[in-house]
Protein backbone atom coordinates (compact mmCIF):
# COMPACT_ATOMS: atom_id res chain seq x y z
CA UNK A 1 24.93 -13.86 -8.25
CA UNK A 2 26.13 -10.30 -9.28
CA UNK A 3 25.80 -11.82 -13.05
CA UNK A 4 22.30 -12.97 -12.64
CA UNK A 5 20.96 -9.26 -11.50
CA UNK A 6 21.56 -8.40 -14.90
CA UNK A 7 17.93 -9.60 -15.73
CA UNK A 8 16.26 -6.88 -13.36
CA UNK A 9 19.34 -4.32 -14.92
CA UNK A 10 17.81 -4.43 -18.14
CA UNK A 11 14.21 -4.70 -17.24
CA UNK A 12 14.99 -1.11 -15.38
CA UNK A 13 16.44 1.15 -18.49
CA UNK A 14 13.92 3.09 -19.47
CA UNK A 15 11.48 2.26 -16.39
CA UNK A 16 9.88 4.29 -13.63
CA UNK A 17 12.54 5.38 -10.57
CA UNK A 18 11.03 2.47 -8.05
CA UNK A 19 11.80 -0.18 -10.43
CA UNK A 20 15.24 0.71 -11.45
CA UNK A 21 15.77 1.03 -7.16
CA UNK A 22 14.48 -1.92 -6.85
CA UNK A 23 16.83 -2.95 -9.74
CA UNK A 24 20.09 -1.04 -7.80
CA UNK A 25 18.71 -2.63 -4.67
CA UNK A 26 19.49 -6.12 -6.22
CA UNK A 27 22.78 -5.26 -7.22
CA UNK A 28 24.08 -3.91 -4.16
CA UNK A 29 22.85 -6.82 -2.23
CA UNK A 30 24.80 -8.88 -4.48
CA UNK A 31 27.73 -6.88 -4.47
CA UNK A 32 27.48 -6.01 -0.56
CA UNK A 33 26.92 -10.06 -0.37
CA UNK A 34 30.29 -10.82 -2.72
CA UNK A 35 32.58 -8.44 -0.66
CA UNK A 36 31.40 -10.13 2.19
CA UNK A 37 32.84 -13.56 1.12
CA UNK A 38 36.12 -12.43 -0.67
CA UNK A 39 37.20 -11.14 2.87
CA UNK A 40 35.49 -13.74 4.60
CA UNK A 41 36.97 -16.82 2.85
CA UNK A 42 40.39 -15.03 3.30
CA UNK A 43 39.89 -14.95 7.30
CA UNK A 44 38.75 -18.44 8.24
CA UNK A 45 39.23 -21.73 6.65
CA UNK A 46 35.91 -21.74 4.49
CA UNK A 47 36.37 -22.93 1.09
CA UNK A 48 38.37 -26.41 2.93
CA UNK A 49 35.65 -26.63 5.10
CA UNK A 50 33.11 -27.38 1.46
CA UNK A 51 34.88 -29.24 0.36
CA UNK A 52 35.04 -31.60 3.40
CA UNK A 53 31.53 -32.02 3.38
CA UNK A 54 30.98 -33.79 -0.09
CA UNK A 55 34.88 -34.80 -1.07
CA UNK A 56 35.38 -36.10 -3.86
CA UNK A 57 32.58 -34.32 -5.49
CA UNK A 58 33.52 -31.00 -7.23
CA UNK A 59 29.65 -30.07 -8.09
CA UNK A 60 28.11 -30.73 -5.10
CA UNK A 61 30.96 -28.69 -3.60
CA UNK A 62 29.89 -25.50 -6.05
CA UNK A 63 26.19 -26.20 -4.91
CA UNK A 64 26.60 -25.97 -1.29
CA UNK A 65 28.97 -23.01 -1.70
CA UNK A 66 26.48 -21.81 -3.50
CA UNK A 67 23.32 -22.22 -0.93
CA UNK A 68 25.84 -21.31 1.75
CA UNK A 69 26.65 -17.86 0.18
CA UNK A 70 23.19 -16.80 -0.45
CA UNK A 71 21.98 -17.91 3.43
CA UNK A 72 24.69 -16.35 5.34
CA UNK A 73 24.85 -13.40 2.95
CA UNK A 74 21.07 -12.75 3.28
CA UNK A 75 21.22 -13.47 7.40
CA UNK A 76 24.62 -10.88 7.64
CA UNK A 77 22.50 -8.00 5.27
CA UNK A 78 19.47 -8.64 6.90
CA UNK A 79 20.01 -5.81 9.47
CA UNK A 80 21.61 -3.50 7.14
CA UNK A 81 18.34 -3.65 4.93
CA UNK A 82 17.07 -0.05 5.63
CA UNK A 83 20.42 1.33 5.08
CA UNK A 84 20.72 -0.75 1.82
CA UNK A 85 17.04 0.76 0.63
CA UNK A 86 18.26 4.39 1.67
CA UNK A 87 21.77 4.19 -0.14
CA UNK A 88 19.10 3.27 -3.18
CA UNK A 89 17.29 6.50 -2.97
CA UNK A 90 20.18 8.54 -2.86
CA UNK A 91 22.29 7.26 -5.59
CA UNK A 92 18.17 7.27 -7.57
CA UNK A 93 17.01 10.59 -6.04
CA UNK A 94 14.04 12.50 -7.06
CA UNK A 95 10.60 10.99 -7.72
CA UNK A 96 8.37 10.01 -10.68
CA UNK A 97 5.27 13.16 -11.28
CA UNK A 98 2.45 11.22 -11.29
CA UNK A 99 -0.53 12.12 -12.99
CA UNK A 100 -4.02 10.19 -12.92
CA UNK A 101 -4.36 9.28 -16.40
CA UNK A 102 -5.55 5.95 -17.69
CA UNK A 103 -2.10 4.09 -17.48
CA UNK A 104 -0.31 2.62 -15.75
CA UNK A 105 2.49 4.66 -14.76
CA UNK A 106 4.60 2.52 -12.86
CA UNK A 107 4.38 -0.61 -13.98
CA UNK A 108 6.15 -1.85 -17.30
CA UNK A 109 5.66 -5.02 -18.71
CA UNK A 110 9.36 -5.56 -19.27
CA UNK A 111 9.84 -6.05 -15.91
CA UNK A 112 7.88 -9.29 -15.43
CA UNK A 113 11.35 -11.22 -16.12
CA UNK A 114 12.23 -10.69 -12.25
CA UNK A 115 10.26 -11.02 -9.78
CA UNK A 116 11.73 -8.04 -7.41
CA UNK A 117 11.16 -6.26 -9.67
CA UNK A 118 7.38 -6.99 -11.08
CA UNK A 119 6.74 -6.62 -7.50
CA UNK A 120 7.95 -3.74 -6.55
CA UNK A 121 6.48 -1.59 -9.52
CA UNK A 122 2.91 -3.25 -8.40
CA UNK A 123 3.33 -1.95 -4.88
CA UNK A 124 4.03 1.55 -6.39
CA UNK A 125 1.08 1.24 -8.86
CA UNK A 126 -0.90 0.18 -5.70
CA UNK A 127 0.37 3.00 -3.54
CA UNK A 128 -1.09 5.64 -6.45
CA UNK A 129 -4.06 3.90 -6.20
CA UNK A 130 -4.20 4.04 -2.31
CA UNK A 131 -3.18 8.10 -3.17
CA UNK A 132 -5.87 8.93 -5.82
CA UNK A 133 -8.82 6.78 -3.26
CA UNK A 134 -7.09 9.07 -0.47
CA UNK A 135 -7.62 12.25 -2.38
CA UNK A 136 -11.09 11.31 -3.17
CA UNK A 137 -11.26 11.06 0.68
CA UNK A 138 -10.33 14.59 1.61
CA UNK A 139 -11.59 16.28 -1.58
CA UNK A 140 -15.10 14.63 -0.64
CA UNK A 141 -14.90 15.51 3.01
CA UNK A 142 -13.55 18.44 2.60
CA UNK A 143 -16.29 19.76 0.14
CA UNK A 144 -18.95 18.33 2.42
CA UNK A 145 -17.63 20.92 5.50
CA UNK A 146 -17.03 23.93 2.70
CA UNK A 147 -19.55 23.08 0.13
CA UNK A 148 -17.99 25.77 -2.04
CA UNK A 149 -14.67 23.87 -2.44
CA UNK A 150 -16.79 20.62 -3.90
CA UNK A 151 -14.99 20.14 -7.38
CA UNK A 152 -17.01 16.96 -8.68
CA UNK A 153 -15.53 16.70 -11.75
CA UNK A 154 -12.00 16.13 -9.95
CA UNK A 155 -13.91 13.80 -8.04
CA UNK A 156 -14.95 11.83 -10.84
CA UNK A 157 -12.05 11.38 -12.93
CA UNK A 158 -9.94 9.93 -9.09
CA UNK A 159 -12.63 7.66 -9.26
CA UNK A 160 -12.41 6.50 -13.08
CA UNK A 161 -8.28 6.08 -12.18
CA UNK A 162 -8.89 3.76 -9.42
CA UNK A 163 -11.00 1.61 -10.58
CA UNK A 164 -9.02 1.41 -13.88
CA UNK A 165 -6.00 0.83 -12.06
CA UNK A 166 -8.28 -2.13 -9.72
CA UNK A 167 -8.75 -3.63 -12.89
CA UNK A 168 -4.97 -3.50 -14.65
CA UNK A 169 -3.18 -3.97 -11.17
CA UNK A 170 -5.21 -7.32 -11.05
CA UNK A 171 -4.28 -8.71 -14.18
CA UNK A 172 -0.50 -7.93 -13.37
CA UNK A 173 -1.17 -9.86 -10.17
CA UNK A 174 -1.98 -12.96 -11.59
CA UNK A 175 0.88 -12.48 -14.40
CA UNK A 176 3.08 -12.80 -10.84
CA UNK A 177 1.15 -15.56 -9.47
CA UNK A 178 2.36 -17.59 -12.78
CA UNK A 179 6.10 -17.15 -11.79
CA UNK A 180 8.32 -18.80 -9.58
CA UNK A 181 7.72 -17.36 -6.12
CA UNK A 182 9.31 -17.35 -2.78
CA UNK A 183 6.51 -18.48 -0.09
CA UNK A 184 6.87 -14.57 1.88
CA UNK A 185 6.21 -13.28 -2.05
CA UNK A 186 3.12 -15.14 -2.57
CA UNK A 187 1.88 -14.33 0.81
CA UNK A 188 1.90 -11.02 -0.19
CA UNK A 189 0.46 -11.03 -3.43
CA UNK A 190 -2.07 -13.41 -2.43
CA UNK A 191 -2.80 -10.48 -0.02
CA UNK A 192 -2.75 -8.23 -2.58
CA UNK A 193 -6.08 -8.74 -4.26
CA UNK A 194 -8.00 -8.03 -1.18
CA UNK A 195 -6.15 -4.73 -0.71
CA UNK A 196 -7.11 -3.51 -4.48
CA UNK A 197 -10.43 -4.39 -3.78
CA UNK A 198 -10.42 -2.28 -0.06
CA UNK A 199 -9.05 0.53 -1.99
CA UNK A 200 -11.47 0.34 -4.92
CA UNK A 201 -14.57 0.35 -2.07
CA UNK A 202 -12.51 3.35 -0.11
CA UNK A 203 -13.09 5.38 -3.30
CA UNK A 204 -16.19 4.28 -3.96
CA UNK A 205 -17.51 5.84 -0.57
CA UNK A 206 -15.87 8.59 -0.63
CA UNK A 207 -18.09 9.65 -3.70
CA UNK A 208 -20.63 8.63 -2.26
CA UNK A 209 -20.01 11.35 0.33
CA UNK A 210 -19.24 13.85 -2.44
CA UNK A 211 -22.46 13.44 -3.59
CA UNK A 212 -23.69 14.31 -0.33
CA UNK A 213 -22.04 17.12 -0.46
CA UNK A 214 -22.96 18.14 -3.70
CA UNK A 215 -26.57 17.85 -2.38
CA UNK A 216 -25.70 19.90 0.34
CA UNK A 217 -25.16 22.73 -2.17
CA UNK A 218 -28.57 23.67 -3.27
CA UNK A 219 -29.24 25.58 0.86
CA UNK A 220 -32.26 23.31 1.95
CA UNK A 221 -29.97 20.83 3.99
CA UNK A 222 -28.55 22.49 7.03
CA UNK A 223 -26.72 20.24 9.89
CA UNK A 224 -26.83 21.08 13.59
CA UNK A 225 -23.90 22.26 15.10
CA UNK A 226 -23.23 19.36 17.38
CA UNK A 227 -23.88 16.96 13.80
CA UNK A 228 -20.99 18.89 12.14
CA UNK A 229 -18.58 18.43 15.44
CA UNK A 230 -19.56 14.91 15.38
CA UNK A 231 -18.86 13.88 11.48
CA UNK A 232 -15.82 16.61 11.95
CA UNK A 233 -14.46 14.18 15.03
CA UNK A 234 -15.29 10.78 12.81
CA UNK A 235 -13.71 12.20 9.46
CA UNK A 236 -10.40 12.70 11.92
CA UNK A 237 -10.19 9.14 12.51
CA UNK A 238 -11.26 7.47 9.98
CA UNK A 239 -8.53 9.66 8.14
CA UNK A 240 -5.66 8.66 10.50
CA UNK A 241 -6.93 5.15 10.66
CA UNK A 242 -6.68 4.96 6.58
CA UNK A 243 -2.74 6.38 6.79
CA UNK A 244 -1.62 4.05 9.13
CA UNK A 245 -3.36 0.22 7.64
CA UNK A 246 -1.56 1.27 4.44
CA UNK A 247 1.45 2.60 5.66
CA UNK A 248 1.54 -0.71 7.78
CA UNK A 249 0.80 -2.46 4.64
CA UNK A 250 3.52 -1.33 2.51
CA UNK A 251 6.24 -1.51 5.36
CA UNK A 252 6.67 1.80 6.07
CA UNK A 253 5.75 1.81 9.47
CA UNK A 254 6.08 -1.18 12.35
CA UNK A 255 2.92 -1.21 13.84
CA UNK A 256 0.57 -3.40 16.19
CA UNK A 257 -2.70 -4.93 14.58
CA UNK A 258 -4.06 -4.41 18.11
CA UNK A 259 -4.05 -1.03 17.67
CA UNK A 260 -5.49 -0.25 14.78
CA UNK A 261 -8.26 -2.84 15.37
CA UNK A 262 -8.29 -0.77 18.81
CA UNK A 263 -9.08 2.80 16.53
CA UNK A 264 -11.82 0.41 14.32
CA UNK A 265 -13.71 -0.66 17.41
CA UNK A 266 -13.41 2.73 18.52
CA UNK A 267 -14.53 4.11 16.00
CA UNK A 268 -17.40 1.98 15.35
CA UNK A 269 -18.47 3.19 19.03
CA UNK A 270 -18.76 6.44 18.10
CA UNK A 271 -20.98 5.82 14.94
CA UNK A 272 -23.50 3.82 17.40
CA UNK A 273 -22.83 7.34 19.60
CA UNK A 274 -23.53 9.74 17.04
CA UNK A 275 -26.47 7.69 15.33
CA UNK A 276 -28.19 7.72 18.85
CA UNK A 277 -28.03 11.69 19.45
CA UNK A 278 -28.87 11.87 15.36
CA UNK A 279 -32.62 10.28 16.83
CA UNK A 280 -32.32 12.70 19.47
CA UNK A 281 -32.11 15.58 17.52
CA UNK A 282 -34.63 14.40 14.79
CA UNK A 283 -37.05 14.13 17.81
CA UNK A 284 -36.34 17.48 18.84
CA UNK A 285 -36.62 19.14 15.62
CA UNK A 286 -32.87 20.37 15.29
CA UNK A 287 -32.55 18.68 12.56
CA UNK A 288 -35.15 17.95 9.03
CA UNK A 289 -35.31 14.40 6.92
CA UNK A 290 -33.78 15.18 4.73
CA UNK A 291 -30.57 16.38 6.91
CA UNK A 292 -30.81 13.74 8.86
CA UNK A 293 -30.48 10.90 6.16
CA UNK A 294 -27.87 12.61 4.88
CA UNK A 295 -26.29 12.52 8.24
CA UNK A 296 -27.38 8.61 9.11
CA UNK A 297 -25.55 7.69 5.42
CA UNK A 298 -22.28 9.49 5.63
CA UNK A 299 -21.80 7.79 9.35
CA UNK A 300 -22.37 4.61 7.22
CA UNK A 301 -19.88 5.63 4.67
CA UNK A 302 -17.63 6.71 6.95
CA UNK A 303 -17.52 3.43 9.22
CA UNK A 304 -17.22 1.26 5.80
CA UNK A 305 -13.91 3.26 4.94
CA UNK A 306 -12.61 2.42 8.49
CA UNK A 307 -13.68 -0.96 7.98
CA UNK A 308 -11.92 -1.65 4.91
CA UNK A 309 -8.47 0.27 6.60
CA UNK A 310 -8.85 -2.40 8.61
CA UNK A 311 -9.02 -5.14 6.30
CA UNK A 312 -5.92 -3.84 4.56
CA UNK A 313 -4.32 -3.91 8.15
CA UNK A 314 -5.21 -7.58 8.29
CA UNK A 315 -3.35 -8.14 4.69
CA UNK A 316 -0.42 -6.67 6.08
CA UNK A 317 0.07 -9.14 9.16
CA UNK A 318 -1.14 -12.37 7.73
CA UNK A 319 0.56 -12.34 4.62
CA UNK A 320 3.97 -11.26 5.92
């Protein structure tokens, strides 16, 4: 098993920091797994008890030794598995600069011979998408609060990168899809697609709201207090709801669908809310038409990017 790692080994040199730990990672399972056994087999009466099972019949003794290692290895490291990933990151410290150029950064063909490994450089690719979409986010909402902070052009090039990146991610993924995959592994990458897509349509509103912003600019569209408070309070959670269906998504954090679909619903409340006093205030001249479809197509924007969180929640738990 140690010799077999070899295959990620080399598809590391020369790669990005997440795929040579994910490289390490395989190793010291291994290794961890090996150690295991030599004291193991020197405690009880294991290597007797194999043979017993098939006498007679040397290969299908190395077989079963062989299935046996790797199952009670994996169950025995299974609870060790966060202290595995952060002996990984400390003996690999530091991380890759990323930069939003029209690569892919993480990713390295060479790694495609293991499947840990192609993997794990796609779910880093994936999380600099989720990043650059994110920034778009906060640059756009941001701007629209502080028109004089709007930098469009920033704005622009985020969204170029990410829907690049939609593109090339998606071609790796089927490359994966081709190999020889666990049933958990093509769960997840089945799930995958659906998340690159969410993302992709996460960026795409939040230019749309830049735009808005940008509009904003010219001193004809002025918002009512209470309209700022309101898109203020929805920008909040839409925002929180984002971090935590991705963070969910790429393991970070053990979470309940229930409640995140619990922030979605409640958010979706509020939009109904806030679209009702937006008639209101329309009615009572607080606000002009052209403000107020401004107002009425941000809400929209907004609730789509809490919508699609969610859907990348729902990857998360059903292809685990």
């Amino acid at each position: 098993n140690i010799g077999a790692c070899i295959s990620a080994v080399l598809a590391g040199i020369g790669a990005k920091k997440d795929a040579r730990r994910a490289a390490l990672l395989s190793v010291l399972v291994s290794v961890s797994g090996t150690v295991l056994f030599v004291v193991g087999t020197r405690l009880v009466p294991f290597v007797p008890w194999v043979e017993s099972l098939t006498p007679g019949d040397p290969m299908r003794q190395v077989a079963n030794f062989h299935s046996l290692f790797n199952i009670i290895s994996t169950v025995f490291l299974f609870p060790f598995a966060g202290s595995l990933v952060r002996l990984s990151r400390r003996l690999l410290p530091g991380a890759d600069v990323e930069t939003d150029e029209l690569r892919l950064i993480h990713i390295d063909s060479r790694a495609f011979g293991a499947v840990s490994l192609a993997i794990a450089q796609v779910d880093a690719e994936t999380a600099r998408m989720e990043r650059l979409a994110r920034h778009n986010f906060f640059l756009a909402t941001e701007a629209f609060f502080q028109t004089d902070k709007l930098d469009m052009d920033l704005v622009n090039q985020n969204e170029e990168t990410v829907d690049f990146l939609n593109k090339e991610i998606t071609k790796c993924l089927v490359r994966i899809n081709r190999m020889e995959l666990s049933r958990a592994d093509a769960r997840r990458m089945g799930g995958a697609y659906h998340v690159l897509s969410d993302i992709e349509r996460v960026g795409d509103h939040a230019q749309n709201i830049a735009e808005y912003a940008q509009r904003c600019r010219t001193g004809t569209v002025v918002f009512s207090q209470e309209a700022i408070a309101e898109l203020q309070q929805l920008t909040a959670l839409v925002d929180e709801i984002l971090d935590l269906s991705f963070s969910y998504y790429m393991k970070e954090i053990d979470l309940d669908l229930a409640a995140i679909e619990e922030k979605e619903e409640h958010i979706d409340e509020l939009v109904a809310q806030f679209s009702a006093n937006h008639v209101t205030r329309l009615n009572d001249n607080r606000c002009n038409a052209e403000s107020g479809l401004i107002f009425s197509e941000i809400l929209t924007d907004l609730e789509r990017v809490a919508d699609h969180a969610f859907n990348i929640a729902q990857a998360a738990r059903n292809h685990r």
